[in-house]
N, C-alpha and C. Protein backbone atom coordinates (compact mmCIF):
# COMPACT_ATOMS: atom_id res chain seq x y z
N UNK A 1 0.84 -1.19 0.00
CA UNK A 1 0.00 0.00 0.00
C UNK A 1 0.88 1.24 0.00
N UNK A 2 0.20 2.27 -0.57
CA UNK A 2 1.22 3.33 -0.90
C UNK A 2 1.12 4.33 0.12
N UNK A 3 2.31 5.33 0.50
CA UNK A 3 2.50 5.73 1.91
C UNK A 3 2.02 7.52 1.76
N UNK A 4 1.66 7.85 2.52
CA UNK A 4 0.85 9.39 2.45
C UNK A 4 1.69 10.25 2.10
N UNK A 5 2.09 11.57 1.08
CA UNK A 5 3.10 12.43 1.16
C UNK A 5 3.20 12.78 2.74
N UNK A 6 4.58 13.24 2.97
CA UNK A 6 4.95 14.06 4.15
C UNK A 6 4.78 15.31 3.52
N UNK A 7 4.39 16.26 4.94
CA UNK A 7 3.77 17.88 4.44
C UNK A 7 5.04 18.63 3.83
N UNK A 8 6.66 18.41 4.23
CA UNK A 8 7.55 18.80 3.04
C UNK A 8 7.64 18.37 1.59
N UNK A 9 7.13 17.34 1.92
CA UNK A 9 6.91 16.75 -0.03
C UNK A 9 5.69 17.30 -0.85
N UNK A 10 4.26 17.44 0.14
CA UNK A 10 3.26 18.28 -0.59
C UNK A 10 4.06 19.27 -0.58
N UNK A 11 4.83 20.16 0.23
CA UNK A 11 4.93 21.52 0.17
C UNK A 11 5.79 21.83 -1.33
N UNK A 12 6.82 20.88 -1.16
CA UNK A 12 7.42 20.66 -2.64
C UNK A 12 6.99 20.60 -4.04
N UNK A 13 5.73 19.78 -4.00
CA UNK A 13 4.71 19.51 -5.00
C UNK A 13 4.27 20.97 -5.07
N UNK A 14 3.91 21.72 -4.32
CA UNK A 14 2.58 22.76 -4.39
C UNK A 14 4.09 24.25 -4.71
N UNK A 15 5.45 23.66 -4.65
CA UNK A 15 6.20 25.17 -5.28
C UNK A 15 6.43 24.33 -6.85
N UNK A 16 6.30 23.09 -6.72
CA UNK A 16 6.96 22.76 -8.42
C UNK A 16 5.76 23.27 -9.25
N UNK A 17 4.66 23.31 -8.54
CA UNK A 17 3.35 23.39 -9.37
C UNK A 17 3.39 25.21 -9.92
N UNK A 18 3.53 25.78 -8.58
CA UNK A 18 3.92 27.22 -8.61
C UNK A 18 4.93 27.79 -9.18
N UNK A 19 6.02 27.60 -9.26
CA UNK A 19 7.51 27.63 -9.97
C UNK A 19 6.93 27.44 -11.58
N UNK A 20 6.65 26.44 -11.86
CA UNK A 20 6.42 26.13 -13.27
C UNK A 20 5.30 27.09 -13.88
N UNK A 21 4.33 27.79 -13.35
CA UNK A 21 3.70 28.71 -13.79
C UNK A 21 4.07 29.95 -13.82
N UNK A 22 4.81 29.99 -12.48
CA UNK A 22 6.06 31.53 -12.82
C UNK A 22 6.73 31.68 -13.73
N UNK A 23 7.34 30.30 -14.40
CA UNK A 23 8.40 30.50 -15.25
C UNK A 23 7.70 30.48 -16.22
N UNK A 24 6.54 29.98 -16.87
CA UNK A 24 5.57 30.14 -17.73
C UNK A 24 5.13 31.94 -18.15
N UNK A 25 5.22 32.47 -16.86
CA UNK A 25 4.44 34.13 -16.67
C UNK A 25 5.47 35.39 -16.99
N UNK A 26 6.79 34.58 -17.32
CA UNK A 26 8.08 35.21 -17.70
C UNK A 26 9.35 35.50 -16.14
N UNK A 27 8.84 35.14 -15.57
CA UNK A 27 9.26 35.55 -13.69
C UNK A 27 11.48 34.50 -14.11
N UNK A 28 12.13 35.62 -13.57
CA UNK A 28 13.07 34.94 -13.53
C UNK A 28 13.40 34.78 -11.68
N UNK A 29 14.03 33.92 -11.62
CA UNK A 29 13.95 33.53 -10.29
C UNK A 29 15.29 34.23 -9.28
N UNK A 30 15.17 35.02 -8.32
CA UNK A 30 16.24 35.24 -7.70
C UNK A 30 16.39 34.44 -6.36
N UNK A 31 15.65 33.66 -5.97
CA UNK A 31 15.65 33.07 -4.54
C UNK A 31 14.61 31.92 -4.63
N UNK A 32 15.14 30.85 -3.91
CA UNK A 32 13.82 29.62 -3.58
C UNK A 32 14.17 29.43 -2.23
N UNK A 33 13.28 29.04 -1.91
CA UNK A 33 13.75 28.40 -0.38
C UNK A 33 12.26 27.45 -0.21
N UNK A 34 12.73 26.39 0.23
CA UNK A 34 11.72 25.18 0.17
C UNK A 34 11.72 24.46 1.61
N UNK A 35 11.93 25.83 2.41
CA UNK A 35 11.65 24.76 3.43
C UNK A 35 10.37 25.52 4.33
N UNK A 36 9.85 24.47 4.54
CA UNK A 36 8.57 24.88 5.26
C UNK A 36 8.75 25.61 6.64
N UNK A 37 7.64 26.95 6.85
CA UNK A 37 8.18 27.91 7.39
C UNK A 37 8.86 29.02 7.27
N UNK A 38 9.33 28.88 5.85
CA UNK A 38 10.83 30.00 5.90
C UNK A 38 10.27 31.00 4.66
N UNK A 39 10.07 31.57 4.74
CA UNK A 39 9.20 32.89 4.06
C UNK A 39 9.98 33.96 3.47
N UNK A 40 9.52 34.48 1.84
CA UNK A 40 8.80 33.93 1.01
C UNK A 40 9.66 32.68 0.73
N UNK A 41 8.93 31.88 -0.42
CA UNK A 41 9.26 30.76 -1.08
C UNK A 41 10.15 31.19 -2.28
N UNK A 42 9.33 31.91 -3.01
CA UNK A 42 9.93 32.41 -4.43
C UNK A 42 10.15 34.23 -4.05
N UNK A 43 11.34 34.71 -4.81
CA UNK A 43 11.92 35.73 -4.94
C UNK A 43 12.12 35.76 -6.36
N UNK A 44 11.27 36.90 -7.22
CA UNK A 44 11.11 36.70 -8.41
C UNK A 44 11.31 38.40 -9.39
N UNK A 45 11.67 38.04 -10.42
CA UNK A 45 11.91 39.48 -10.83
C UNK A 45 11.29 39.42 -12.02
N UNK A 46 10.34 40.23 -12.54
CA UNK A 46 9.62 40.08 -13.76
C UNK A 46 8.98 41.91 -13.70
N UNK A 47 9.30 41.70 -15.45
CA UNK A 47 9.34 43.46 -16.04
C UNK A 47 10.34 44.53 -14.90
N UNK A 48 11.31 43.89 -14.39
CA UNK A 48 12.24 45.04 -13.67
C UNK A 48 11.23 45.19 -12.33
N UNK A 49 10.53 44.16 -11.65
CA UNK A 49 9.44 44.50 -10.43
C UNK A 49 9.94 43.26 -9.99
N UNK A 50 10.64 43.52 -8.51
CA UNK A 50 10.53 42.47 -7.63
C UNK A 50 9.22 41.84 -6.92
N UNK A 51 9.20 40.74 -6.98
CA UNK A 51 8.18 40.04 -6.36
C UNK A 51 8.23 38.84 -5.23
N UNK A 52 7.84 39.07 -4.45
CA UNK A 52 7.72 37.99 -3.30
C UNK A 52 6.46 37.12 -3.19
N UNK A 53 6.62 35.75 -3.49
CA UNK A 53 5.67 34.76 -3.58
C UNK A 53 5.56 33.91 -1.75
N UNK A 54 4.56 33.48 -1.58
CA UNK A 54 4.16 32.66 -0.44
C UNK A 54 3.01 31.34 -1.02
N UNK A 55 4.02 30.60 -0.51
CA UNK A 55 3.26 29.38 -1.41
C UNK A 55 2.67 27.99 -0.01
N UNK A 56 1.18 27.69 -0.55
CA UNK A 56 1.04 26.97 0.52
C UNK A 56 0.16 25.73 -0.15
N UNK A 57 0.75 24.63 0.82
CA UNK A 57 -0.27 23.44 0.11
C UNK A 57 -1.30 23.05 0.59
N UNK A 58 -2.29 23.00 0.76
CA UNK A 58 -4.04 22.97 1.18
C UNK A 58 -4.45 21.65 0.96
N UNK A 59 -4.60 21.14 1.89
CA UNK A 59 -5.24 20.03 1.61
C UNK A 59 -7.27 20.11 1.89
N UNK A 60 -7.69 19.17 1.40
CA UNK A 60 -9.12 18.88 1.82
C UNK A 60 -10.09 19.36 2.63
N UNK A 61 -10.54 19.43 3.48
CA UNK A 61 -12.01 20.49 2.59
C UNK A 61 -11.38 22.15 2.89
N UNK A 62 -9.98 22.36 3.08
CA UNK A 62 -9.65 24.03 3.63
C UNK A 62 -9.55 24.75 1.61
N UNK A 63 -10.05 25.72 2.20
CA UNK A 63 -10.24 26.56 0.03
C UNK A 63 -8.58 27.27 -0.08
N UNK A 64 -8.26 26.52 -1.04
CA UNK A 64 -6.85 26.98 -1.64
C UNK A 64 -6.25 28.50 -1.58
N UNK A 65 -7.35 28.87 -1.88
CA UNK A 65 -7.50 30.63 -2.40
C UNK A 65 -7.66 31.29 -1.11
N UNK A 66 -8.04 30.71 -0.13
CA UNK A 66 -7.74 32.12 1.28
C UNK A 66 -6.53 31.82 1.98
N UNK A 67 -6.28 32.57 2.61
CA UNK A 67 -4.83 32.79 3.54
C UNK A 67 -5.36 33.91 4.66
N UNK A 68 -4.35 33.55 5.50
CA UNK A 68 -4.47 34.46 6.66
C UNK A 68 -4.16 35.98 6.70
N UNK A 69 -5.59 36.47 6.99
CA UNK A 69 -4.57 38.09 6.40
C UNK A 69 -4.01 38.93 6.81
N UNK A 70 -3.50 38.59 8.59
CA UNK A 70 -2.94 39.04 9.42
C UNK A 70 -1.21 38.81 9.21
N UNK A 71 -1.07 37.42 8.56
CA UNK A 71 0.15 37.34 8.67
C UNK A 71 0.29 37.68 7.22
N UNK A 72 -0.23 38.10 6.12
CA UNK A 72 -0.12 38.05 4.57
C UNK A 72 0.04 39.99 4.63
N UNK A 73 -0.20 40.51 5.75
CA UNK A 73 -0.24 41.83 5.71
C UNK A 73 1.69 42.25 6.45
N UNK A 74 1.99 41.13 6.83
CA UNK A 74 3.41 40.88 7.80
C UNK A 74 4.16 40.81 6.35
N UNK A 75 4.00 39.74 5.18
CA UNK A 75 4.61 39.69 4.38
C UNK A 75 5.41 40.84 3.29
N UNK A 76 3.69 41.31 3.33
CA UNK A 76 3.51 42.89 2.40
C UNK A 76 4.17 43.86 3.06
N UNK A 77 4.17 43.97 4.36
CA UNK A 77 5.20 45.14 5.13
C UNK A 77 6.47 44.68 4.38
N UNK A 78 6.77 43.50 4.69
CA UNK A 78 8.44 43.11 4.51
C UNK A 78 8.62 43.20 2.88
N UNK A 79 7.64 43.04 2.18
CA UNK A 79 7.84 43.19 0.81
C UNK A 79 8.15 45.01 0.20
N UNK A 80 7.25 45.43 1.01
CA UNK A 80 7.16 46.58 0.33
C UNK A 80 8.94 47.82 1.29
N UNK A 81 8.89 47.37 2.03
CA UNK A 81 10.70 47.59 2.41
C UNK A 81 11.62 47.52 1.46
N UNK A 82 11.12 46.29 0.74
CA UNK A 82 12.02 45.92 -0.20
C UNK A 82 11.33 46.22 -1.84
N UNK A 83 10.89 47.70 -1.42
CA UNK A 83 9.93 47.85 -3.27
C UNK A 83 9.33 46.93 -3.92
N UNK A 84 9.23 45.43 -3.26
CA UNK A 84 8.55 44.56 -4.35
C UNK A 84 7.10 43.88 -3.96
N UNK A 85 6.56 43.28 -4.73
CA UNK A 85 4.75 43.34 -4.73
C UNK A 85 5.32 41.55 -3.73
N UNK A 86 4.04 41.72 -3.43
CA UNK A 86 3.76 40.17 -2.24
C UNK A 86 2.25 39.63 -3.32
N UNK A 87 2.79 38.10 -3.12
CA UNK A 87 1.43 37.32 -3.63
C UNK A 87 1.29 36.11 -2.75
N UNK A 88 0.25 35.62 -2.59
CA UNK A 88 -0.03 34.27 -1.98
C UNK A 88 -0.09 33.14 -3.30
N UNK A 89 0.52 32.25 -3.17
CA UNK A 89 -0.40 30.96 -4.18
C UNK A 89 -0.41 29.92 -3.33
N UNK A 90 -1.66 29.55 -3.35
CA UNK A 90 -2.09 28.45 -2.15
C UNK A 90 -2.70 27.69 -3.34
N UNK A 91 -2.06 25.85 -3.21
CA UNK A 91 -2.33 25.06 -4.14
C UNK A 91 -3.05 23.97 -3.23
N UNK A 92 -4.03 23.46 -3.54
CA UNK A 92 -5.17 22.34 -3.14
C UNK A 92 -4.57 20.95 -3.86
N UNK A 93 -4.63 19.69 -2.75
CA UNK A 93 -3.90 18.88 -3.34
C UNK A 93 -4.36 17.49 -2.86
N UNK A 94 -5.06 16.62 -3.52
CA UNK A 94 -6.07 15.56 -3.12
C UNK A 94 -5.35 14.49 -4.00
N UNK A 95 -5.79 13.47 -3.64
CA UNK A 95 -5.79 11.76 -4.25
C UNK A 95 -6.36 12.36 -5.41
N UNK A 96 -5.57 11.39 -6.69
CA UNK A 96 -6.20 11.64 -8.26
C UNK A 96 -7.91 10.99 -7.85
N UNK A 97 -7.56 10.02 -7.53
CA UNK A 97 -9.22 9.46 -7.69
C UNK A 97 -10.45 10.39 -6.34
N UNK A 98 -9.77 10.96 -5.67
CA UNK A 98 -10.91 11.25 -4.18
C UNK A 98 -10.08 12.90 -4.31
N UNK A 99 -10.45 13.60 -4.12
CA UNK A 99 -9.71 14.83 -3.92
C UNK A 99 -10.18 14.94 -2.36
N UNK A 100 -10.65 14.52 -2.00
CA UNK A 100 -11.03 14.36 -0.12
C UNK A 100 -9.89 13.46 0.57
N UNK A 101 -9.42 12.87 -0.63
CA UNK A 101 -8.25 11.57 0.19
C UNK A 101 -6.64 12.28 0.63
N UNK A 102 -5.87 11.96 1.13
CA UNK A 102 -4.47 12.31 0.95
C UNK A 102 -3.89 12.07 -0.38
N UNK A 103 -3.22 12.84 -0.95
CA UNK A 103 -2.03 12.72 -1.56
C UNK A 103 -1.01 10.90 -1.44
N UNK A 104 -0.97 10.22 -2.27
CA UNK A 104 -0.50 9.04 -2.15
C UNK A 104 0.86 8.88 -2.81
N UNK A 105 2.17 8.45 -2.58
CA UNK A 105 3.13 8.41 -3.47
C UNK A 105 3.10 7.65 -4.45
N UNK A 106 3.40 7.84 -5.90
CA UNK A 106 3.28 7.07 -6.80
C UNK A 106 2.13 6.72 -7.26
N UNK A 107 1.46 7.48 -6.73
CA UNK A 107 -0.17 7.84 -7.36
C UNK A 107 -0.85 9.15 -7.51
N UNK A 108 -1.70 9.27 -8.57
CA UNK A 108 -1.88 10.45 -9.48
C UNK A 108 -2.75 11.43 -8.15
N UNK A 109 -2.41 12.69 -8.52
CA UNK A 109 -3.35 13.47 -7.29
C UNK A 109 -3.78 14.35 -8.84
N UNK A 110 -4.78 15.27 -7.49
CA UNK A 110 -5.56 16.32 -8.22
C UNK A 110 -4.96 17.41 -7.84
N UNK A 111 -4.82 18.81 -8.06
CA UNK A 111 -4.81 19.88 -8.11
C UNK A 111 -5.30 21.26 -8.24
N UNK A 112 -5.90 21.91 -7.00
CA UNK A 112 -6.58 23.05 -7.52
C UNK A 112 -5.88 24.39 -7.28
N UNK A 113 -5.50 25.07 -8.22
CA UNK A 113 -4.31 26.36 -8.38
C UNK A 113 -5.03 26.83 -9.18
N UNK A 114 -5.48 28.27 -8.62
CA UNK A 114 -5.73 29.60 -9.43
C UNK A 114 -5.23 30.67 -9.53
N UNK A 115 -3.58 30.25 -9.97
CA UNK A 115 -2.67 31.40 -9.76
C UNK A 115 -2.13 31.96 -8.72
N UNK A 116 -1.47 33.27 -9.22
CA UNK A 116 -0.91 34.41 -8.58
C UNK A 116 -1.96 35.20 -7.57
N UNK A 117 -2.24 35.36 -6.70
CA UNK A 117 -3.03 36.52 -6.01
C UNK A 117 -2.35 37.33 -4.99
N UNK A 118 -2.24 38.86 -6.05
CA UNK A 118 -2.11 39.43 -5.34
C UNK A 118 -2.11 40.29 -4.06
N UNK A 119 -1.38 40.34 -2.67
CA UNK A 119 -1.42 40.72 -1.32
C UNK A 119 -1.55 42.30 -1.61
N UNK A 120 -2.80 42.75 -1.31
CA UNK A 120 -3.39 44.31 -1.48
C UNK A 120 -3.08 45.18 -0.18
């Protein structure tokens, strides 16, 4: 039987998912950091505008798309110190067959990512 991701391996999954759409959006990368906790994830430079990404992996029934906006307003202070825009991408991440199930290794999951959202 196949063994549940550990929350550093979703977390991994949910920046490869994110990463690959940055680099899709033209974003060249100045910083990663992949370890859970350690804030932002991505440090990104696109059209001459620094950007600070916060990336989170969501599992089952919590909605991908909200974040906390007490600490997402902590980010944006620290971003905007540093002239550059703050975004959240919070990626949803279920069993291919159950999106209610865990994440399984070596078996297909689902994915729900709706981008970049920007921290106002």
């Amino acid at each position: 039987m196949s063994q549940k991701l550990s929350l550093q391996e979703l977390h991994n999954l949910a920046m490869n998912i994110v990463g690959k759409d940055m680099e899709s959006l033209g974003f060249e990368f100045l910083g990663v950091n992949s370890k859970i906790g350690k804030d932002p994830q991505f440090v990104g430079l696109k059209n001459k505008d620094l950007h600070f990404v916060i990336v989170r992996a969501i599992a089952y029934p919590q909605d991908a798309s909200s974040y906390d906006p007490v600490f997402m307003q902590t980010i944006k202070q620290h971003a905007t110190t540093f002239e550059a825009k703050a975004y959240y991408a919070g990626v949803g991440l279920g069993h291919g067959a159950d999106f209610a199930k865990p994440v399984l290794k070596d078996e297909d999951y689902t994915q729900v990512y709706k981008g970049l959202q920007e921290i106002l």
